[in-house]
N, C-alpha and C. Protein backbone atom coordinates (compact mmCIF):
# COMPACT_ATOMS: atom_id res chain seq x y z
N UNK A 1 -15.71 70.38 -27.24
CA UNK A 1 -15.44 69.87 -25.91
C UNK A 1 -15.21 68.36 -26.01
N UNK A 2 -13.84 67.54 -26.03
CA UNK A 2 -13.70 66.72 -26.08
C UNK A 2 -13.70 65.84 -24.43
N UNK A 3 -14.45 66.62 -23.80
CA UNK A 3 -14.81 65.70 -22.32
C UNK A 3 -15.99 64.78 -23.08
N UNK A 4 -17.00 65.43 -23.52
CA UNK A 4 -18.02 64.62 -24.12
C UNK A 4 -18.34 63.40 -24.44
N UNK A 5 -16.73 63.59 -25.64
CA UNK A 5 -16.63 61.89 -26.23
C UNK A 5 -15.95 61.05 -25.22
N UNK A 6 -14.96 61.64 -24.25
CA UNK A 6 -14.40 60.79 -23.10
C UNK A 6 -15.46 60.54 -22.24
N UNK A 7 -16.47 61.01 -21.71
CA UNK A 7 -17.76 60.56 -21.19
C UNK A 7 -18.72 59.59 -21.74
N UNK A 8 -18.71 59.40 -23.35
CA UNK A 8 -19.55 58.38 -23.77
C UNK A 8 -18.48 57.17 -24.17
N UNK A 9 -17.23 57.48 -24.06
CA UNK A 9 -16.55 56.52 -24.39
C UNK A 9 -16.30 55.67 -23.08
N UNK A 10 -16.37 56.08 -21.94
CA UNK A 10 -16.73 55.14 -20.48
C UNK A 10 -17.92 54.97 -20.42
N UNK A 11 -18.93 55.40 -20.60
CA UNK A 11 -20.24 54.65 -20.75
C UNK A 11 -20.00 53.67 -21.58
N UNK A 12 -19.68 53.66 -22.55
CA UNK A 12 -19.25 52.21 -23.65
C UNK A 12 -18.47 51.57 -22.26
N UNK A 13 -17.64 51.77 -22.01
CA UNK A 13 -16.86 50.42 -21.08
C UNK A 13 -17.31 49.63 -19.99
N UNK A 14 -18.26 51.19 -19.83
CA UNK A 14 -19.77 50.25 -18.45
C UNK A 14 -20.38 49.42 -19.15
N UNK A 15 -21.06 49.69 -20.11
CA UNK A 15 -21.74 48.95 -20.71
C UNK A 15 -21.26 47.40 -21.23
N UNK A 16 -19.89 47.81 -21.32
CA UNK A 16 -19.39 46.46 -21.97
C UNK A 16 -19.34 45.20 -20.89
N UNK A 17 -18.56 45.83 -20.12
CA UNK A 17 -18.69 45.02 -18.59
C UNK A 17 -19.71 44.65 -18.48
N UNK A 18 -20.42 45.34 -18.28
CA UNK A 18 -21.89 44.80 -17.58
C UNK A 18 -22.43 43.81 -18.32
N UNK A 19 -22.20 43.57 -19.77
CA UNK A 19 -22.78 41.91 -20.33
C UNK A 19 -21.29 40.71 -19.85
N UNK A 20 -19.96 41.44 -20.01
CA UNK A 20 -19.04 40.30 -19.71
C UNK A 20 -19.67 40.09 -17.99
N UNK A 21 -19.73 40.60 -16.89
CA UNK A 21 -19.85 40.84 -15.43
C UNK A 21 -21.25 40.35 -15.23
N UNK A 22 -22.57 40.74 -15.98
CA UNK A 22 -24.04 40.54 -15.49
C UNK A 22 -24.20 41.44 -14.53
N UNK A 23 -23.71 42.69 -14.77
CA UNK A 23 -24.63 43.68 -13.72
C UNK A 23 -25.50 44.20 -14.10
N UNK A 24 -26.33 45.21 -13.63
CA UNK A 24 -27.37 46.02 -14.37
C UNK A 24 -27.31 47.37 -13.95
N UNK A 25 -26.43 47.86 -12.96
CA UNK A 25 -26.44 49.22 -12.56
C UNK A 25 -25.13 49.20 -11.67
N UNK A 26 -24.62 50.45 -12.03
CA UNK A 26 -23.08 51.30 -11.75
C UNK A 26 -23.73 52.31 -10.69
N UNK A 27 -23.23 51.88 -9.71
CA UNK A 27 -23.31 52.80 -8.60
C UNK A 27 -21.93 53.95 -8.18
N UNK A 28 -20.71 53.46 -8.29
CA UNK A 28 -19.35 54.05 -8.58
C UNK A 28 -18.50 53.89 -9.61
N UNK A 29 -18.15 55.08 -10.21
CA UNK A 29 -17.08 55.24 -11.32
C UNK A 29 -15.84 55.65 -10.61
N UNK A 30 -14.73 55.05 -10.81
CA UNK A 30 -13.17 55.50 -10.01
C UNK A 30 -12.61 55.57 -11.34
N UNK A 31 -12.09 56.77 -11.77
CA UNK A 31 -10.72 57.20 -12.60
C UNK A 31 -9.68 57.71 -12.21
N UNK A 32 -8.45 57.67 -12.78
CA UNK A 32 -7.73 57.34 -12.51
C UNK A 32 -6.93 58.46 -13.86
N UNK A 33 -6.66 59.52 -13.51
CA UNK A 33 -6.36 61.03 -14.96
C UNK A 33 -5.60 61.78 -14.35
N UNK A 34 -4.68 61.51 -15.45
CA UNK A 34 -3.05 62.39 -15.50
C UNK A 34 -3.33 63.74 -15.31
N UNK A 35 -2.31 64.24 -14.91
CA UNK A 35 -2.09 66.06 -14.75
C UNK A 35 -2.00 66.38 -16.21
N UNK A 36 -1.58 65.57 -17.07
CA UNK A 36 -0.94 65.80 -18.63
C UNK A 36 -2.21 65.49 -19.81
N UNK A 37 -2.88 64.93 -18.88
CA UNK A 37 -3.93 64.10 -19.91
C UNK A 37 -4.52 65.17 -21.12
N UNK A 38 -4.83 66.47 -20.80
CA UNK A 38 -5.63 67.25 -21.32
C UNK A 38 -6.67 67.20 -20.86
N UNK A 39 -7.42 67.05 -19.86
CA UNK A 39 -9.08 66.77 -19.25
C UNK A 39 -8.81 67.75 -18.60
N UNK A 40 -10.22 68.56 -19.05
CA UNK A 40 -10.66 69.51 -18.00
C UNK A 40 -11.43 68.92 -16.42
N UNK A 41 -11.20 69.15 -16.06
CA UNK A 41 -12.46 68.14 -14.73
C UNK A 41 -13.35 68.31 -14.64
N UNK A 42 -13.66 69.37 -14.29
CA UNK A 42 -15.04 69.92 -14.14
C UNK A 42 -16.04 69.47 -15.47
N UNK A 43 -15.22 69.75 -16.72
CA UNK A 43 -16.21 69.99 -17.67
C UNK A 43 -16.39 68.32 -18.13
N UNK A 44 -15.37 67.33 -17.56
CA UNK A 44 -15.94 65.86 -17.78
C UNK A 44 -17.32 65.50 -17.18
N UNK A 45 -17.07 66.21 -15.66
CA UNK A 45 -17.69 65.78 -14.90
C UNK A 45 -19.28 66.34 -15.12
N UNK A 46 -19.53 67.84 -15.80
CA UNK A 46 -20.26 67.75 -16.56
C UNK A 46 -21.07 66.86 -17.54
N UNK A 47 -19.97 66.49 -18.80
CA UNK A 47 -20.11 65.43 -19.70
C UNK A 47 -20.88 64.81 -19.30
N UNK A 48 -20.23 63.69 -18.46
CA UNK A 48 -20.70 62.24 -17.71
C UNK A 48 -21.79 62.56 -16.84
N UNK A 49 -22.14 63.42 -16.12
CA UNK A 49 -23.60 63.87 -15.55
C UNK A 49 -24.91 63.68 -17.15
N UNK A 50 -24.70 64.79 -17.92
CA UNK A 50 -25.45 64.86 -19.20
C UNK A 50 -25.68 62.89 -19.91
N UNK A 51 -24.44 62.70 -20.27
CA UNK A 51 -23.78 60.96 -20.66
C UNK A 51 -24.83 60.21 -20.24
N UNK A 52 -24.24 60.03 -19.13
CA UNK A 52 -25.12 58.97 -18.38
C UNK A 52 -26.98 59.18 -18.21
N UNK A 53 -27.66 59.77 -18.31
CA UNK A 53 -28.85 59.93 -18.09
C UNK A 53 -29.76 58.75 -19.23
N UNK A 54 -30.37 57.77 -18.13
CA UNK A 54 -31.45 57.02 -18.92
C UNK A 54 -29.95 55.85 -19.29
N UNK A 55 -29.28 55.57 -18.69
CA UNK A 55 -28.08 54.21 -18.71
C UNK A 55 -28.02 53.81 -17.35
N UNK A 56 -27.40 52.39 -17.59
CA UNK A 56 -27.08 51.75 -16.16
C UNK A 56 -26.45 52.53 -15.28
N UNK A 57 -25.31 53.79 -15.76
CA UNK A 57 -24.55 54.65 -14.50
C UNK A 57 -25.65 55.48 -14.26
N UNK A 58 -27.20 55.92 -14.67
CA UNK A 58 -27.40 57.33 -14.40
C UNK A 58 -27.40 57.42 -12.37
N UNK A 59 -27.25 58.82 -12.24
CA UNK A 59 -27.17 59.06 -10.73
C UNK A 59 -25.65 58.15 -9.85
N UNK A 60 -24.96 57.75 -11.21
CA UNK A 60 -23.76 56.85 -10.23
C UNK A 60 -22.97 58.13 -9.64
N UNK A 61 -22.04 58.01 -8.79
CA UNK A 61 -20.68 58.81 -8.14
C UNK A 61 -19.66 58.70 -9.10
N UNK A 62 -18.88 59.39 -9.28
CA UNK A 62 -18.07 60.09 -10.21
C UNK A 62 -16.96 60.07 -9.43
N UNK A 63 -15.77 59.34 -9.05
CA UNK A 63 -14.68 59.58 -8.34
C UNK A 63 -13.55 60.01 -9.24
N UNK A 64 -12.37 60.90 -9.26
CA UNK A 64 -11.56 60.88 -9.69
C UNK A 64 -10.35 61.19 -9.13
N UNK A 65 -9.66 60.44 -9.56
CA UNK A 65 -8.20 60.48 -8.85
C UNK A 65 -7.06 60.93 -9.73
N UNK A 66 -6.34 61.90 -9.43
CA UNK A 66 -5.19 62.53 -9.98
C UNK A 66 -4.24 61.51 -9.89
N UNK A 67 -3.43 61.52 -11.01
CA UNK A 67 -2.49 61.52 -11.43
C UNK A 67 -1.32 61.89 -11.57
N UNK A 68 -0.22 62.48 -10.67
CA UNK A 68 1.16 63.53 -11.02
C UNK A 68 1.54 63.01 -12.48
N UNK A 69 1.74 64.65 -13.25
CA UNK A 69 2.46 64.47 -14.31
C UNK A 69 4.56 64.29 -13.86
N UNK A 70 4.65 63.29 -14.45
CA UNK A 70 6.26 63.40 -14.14
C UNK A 70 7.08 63.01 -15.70
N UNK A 71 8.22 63.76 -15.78
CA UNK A 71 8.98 64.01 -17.05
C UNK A 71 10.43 63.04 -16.48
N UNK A 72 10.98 62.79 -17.34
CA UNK A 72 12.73 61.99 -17.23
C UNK A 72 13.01 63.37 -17.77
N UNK A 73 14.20 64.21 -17.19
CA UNK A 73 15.14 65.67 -17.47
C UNK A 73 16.26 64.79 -18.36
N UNK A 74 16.74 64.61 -19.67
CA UNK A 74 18.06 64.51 -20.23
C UNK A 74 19.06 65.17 -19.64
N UNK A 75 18.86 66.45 -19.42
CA UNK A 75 19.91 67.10 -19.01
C UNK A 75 20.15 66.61 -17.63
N UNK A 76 18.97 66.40 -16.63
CA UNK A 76 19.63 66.19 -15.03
C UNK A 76 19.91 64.70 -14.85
N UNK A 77 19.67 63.98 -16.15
CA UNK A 77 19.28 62.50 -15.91
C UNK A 77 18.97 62.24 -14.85
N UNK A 78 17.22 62.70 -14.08
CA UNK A 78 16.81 62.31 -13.29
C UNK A 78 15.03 62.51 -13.67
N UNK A 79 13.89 61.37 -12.58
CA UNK A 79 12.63 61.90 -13.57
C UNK A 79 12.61 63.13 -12.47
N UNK A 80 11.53 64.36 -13.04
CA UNK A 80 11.47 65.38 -12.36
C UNK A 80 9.52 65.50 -12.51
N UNK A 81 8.81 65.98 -11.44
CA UNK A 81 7.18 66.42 -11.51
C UNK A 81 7.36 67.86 -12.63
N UNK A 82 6.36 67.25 -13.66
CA UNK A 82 6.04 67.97 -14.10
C UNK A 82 4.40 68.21 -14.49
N UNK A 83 4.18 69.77 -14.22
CA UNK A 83 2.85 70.29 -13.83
C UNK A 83 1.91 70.74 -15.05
N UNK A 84 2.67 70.54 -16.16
CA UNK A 84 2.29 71.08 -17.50
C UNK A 84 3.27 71.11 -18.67
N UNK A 85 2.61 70.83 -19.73
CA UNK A 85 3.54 70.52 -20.70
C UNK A 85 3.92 72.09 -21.35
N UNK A 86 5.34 71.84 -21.66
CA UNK A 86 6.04 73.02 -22.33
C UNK A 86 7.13 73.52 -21.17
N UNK A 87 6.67 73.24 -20.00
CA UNK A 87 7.04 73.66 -18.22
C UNK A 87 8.69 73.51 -18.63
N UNK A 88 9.77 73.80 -17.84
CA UNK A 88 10.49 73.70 -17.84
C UNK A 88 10.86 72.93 -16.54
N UNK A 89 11.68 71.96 -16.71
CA UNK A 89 12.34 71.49 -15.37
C UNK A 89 12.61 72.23 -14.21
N UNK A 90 12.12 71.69 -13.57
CA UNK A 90 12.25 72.61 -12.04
C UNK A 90 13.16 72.55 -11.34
N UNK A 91 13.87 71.21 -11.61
CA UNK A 91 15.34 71.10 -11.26
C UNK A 91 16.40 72.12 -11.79
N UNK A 92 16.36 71.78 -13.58
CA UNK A 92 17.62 72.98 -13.54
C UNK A 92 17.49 73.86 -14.67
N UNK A 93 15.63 74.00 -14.97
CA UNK A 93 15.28 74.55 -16.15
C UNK A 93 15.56 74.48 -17.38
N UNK A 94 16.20 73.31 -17.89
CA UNK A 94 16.20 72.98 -18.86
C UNK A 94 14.91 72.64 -19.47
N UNK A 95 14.77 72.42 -21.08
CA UNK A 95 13.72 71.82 -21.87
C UNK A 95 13.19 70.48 -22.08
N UNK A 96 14.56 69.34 -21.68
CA UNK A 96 14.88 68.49 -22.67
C UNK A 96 14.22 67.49 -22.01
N UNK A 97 12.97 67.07 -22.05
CA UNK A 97 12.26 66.45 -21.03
C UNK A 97 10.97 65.58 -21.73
N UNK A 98 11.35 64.25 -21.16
CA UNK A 98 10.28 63.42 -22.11
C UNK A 98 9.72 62.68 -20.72
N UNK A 99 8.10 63.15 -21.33
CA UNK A 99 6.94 62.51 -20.13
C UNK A 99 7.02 61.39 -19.99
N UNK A 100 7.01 60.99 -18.68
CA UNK A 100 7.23 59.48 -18.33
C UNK A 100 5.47 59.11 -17.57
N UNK A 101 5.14 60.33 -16.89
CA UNK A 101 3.82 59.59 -16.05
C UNK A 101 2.58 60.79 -16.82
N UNK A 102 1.15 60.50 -16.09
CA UNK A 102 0.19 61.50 -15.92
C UNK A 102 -0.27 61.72 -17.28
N UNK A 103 -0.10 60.80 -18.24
CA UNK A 103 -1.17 61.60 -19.77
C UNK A 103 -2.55 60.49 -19.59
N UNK A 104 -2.49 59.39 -18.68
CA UNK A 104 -3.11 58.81 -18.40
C UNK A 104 -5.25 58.78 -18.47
N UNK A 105 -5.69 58.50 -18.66
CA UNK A 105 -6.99 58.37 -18.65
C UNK A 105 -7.31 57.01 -18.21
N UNK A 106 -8.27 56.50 -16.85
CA UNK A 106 -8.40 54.79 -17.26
C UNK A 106 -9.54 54.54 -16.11
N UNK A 107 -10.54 53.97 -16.38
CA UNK A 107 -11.33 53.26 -15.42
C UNK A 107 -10.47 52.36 -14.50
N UNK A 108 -10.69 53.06 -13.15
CA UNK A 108 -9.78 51.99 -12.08
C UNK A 108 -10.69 51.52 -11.74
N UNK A 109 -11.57 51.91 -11.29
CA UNK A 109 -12.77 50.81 -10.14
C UNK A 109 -14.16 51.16 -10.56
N UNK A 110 -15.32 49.82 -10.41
CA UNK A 110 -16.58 50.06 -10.34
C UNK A 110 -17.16 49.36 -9.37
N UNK A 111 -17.91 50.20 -8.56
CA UNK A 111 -19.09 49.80 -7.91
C UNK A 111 -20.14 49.57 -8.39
N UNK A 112 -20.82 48.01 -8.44
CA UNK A 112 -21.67 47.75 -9.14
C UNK A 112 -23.33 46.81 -8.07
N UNK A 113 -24.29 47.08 -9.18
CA UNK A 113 -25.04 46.38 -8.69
C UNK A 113 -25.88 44.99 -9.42
């Protein structure tokens, strides 16, 4: 389950902040995760429940915000939403399609104390 290491790898970024910033406790986590990313949700949100226990986030809020995956179509030369990789263009079902948005992972916001 690679939510795990994406859960201790944002605890590292709380943590880091919090000596550049001088906080001592994370009350809100805001992310910010692609349709493409590969993250399960649920099972991050797991993760980061387990993660955090006995750290500055424990008991913080967990926000997450989607991401649309979107592809550039070669063939339609236009970008088109795409919902999953391998998908075919929905425009005109072609293949030929290189991801432009949504593989994304990223701490957008903290609420801190």
């Amino acid at each position: 389950m690679h939510e795990m290491s994406l859960a201790e790898g944002i605890v590292q970024i709380l943590e880091n902040e919090a000596k550049k910033q001088n906080f001592s406790r994370v009350t809100e986590v805001c992310l910010a995760v692609g349709e493409l990313a590969g993250v399960e949700l649920e099972s991050l949100r797991f993760s980061f429940d387990v993660i955090t226990r006995d750290t500055l986030a424990e008991g913080c809020v967990l926000t997450i915000e989607p991401v649309s995956g979107l592809a550039y179509c070669f063939d339609c030369s236009v970008q088109v939403p795409l919902h999953k990789r391998g998908d075919p263009c929905p425009r005109c079902g072609g293949f030929s399609l290189q991801v432009v948005d949504g593989t994304q992972m990223r701490v957008k916001s903290l609420e801190v104390e």
